[in-house]
C-alpha atoms as a PDB file:
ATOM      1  CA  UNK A   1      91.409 109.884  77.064  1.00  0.00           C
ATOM      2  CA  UNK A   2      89.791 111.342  80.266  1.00  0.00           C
ATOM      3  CA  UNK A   3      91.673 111.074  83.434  1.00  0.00           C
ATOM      4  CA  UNK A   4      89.615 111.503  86.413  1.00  0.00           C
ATOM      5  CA  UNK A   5      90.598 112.952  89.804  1.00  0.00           C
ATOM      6  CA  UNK A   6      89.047 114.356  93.152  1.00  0.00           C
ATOM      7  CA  UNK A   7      88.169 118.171  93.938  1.00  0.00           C
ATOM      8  CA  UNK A   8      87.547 118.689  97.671  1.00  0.00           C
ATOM      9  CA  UNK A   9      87.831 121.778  99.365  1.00  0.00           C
ATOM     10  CA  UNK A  10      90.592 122.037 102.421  1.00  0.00           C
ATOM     11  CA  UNK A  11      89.902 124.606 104.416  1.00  0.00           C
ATOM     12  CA  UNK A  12      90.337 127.602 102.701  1.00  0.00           C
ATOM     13  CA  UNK A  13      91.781 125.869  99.914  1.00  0.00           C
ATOM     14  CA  UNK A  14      90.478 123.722  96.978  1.00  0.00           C
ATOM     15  CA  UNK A  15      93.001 120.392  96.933  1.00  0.00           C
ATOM     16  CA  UNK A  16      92.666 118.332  92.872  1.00  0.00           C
ATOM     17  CA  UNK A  17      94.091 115.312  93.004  1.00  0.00           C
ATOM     18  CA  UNK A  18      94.421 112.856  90.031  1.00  0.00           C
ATOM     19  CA  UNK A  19      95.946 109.461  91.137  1.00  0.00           C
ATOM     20  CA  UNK A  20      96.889 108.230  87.815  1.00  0.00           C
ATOM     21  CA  UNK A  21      99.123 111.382  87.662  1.00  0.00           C
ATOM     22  CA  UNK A  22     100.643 111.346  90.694  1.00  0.00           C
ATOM     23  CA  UNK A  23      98.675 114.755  90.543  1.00  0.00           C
ATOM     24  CA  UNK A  24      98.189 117.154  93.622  1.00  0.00           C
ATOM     25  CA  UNK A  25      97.865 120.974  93.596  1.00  0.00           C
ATOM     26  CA  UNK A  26      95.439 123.256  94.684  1.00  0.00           C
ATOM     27  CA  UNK A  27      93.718 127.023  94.734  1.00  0.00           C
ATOM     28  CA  UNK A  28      92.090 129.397  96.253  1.00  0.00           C
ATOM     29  CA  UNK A  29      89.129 128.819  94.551  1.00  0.00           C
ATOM     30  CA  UNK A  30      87.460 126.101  92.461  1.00  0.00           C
ATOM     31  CA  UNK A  31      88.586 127.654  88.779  1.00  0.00           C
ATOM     32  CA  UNK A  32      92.386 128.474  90.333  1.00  0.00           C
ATOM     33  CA  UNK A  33      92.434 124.940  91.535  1.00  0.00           C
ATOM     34  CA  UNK A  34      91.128 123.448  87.955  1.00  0.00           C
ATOM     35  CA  UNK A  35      93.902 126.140  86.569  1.00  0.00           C
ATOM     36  CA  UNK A  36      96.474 124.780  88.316  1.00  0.00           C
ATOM     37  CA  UNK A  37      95.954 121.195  87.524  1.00  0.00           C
ATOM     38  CA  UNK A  38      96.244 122.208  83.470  1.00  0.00           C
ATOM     39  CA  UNK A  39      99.368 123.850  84.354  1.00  0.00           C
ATOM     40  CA  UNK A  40     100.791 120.891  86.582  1.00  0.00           C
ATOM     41  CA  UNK A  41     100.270 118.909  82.926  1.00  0.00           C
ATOM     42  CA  UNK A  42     101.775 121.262  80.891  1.00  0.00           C
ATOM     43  CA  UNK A  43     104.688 122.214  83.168  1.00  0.00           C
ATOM     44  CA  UNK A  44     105.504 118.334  83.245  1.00  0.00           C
ATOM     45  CA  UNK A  45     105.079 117.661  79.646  1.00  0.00           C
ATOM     46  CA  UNK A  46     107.141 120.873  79.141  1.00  0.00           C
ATOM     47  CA  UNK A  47     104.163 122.206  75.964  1.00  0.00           C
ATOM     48  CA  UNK A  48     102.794 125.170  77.060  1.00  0.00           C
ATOM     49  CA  UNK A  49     100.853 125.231  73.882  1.00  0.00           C
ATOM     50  CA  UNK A  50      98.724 122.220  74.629  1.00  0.00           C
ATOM     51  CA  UNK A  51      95.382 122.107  74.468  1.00  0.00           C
ATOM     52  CA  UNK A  52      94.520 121.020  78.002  1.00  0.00           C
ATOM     53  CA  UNK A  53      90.823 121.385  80.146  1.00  0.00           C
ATOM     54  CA  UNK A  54      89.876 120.643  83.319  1.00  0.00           C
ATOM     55  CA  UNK A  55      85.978 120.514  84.340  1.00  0.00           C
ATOM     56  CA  UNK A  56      84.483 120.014  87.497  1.00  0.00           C
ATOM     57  CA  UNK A  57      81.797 117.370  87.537  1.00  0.00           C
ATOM     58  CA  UNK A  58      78.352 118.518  88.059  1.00  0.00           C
ATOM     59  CA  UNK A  59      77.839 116.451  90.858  1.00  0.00           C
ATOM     60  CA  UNK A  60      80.014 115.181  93.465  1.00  0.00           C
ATOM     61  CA  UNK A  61      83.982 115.868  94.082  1.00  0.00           C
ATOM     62  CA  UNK A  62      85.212 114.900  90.905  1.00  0.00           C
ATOM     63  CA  UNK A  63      86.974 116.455  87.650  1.00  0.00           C
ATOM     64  CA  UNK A  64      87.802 115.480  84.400  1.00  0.00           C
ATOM     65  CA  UNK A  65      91.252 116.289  82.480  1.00  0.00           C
ATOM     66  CA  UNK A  66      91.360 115.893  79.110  1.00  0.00           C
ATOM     67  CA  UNK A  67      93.327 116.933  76.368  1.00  0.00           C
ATOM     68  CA  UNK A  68      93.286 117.623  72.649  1.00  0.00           C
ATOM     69  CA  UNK A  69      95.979 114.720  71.560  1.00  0.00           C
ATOM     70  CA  UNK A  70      94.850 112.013  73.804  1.00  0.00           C
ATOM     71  CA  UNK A  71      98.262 109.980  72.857  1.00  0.00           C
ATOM     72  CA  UNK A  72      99.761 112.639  74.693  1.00  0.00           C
ATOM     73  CA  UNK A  73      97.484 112.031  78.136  1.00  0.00           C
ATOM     74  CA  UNK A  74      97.846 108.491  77.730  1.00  0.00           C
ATOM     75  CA  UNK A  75     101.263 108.874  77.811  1.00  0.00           C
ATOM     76  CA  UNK A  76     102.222 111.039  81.017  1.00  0.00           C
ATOM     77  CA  UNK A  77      99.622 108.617  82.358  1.00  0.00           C
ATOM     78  CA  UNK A  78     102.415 105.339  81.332  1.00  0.00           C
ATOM     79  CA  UNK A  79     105.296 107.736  82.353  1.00  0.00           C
ATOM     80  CA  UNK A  80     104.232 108.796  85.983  1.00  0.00           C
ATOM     81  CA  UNK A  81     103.024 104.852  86.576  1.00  0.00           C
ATOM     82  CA  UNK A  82     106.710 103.535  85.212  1.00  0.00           C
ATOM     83  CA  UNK A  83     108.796 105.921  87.342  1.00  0.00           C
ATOM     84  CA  UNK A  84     106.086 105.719  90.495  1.00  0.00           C
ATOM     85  CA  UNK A  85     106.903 101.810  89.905  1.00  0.00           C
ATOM     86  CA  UNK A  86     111.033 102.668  89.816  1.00  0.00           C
ATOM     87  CA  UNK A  87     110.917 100.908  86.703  1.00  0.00           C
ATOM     88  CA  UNK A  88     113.268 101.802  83.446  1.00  0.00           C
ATOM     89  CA  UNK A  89     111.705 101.475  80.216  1.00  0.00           C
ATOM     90  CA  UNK A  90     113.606  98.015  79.584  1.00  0.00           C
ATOM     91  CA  UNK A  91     111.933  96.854  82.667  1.00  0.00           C
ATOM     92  CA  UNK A  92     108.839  97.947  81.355  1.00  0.00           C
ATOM     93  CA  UNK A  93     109.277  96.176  78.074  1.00  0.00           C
ATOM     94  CA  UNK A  94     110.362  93.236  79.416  1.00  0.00           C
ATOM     95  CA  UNK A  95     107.649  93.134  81.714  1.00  0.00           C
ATOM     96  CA  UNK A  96     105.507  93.187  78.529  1.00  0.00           C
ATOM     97  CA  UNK A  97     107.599  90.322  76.716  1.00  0.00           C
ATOM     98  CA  UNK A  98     109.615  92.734  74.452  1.00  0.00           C
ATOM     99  CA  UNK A  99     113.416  93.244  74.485  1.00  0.00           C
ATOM    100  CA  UNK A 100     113.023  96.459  72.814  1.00  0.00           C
ATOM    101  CA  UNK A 101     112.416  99.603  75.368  1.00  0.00           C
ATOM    102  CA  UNK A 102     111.258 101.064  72.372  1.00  0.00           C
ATOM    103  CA  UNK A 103     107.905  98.895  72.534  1.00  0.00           C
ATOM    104  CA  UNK A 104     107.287 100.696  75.546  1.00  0.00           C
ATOM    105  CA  UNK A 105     108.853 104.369  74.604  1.00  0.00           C
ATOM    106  CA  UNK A 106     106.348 105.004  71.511  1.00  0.00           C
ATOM    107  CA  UNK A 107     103.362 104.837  73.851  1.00  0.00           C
ATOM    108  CA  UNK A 108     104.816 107.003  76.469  1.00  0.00           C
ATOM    109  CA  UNK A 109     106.412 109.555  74.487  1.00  0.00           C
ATOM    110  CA  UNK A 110     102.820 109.930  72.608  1.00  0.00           C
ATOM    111  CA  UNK A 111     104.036 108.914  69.560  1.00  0.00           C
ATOM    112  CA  UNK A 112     101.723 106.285  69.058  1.00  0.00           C
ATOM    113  CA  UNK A 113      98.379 105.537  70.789  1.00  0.00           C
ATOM    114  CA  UNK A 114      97.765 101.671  71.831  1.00  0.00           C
ATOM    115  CA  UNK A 115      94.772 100.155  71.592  1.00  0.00           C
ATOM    116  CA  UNK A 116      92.715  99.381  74.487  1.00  0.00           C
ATOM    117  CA  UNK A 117      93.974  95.862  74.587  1.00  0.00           C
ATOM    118  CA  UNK A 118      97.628  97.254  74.175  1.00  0.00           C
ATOM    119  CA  UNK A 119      96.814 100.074  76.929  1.00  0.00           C
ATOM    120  CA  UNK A 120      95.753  97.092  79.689  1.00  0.00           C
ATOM    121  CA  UNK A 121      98.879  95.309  78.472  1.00  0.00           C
ATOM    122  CA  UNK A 122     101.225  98.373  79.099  1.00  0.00           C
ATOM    123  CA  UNK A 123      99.146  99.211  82.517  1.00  0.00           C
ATOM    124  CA  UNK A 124      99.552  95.945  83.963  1.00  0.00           C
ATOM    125  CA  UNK A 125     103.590  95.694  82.732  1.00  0.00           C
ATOM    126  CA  UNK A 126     103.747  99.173  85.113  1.00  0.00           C
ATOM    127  CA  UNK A 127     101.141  99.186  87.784  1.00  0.00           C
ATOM    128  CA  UNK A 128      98.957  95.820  87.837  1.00  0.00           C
ATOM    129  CA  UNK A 129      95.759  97.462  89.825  1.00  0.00           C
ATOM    130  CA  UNK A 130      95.141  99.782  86.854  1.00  0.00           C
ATOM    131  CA  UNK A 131      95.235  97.007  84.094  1.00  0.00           C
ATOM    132  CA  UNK A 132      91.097  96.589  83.219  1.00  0.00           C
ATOM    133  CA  UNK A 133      91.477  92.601  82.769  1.00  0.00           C
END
């Protein structure tokens, strides 16, 4: 999984932003500001061995995070949406038809990585504008 997010420069300051994330930091430069977004997704995750990378695009204000166990992206990606919604995980689940929170915990934790079909169901249980359908 790729998220995508914004580089603009502030001022004297570079500002990343990744709205799936609820991400916002920023540098002094370009490479600090890309820097501090990898360390915004470890310090979260709490695995400061993960293999993360952020690249600036080419063209235009964007970036790319991605990360070596994509479960693990898709994840914080369900987790920041669920708690930005104020939702529990049995909310979540239930949203999705399941009494279990557990049908909802496996994808979020990483421990298992949905399909796309699955990932547009668990998007739209948490945050309907980001479901693809």
């Amino acid at each position: 999984m790729i998220v995508k997010g914004i580089l603009t420069k502030a001022g004297r300051w570079y500002a990343v932003e990744a709205p799936a994330l609820d991400l916002h930091t920023q540098g002094r430069t370009k490479a600090e500001a890309l820097r501090m977004a990898v360390a915004w997704v470890r310090d979260i995750l709490d695995r400061q061995d993960l293999a993360v990378e952020a690249t600036a695009d080419a063209k235009g204000p964007g970036f790319a995070l991605r990360c070596a166990d994509p479960a693990v992206l898709v994840g914080l990606v369900l987790r920041q949406r669920r708690t930005a919604a104020g939702m529990t995980l049995r909310e979540a689940a239930a949203r999705m038809g399941s009494t279990s929170p557990n049908a909802f915990a496996r994808y979020e934790s990483g421990a298992a990585m949905p399909s796309v079909a699955q990932l547009d169901r668990l998007l739209g249980a948490v945050h309907a504008e980001l479901a693809m359908a």
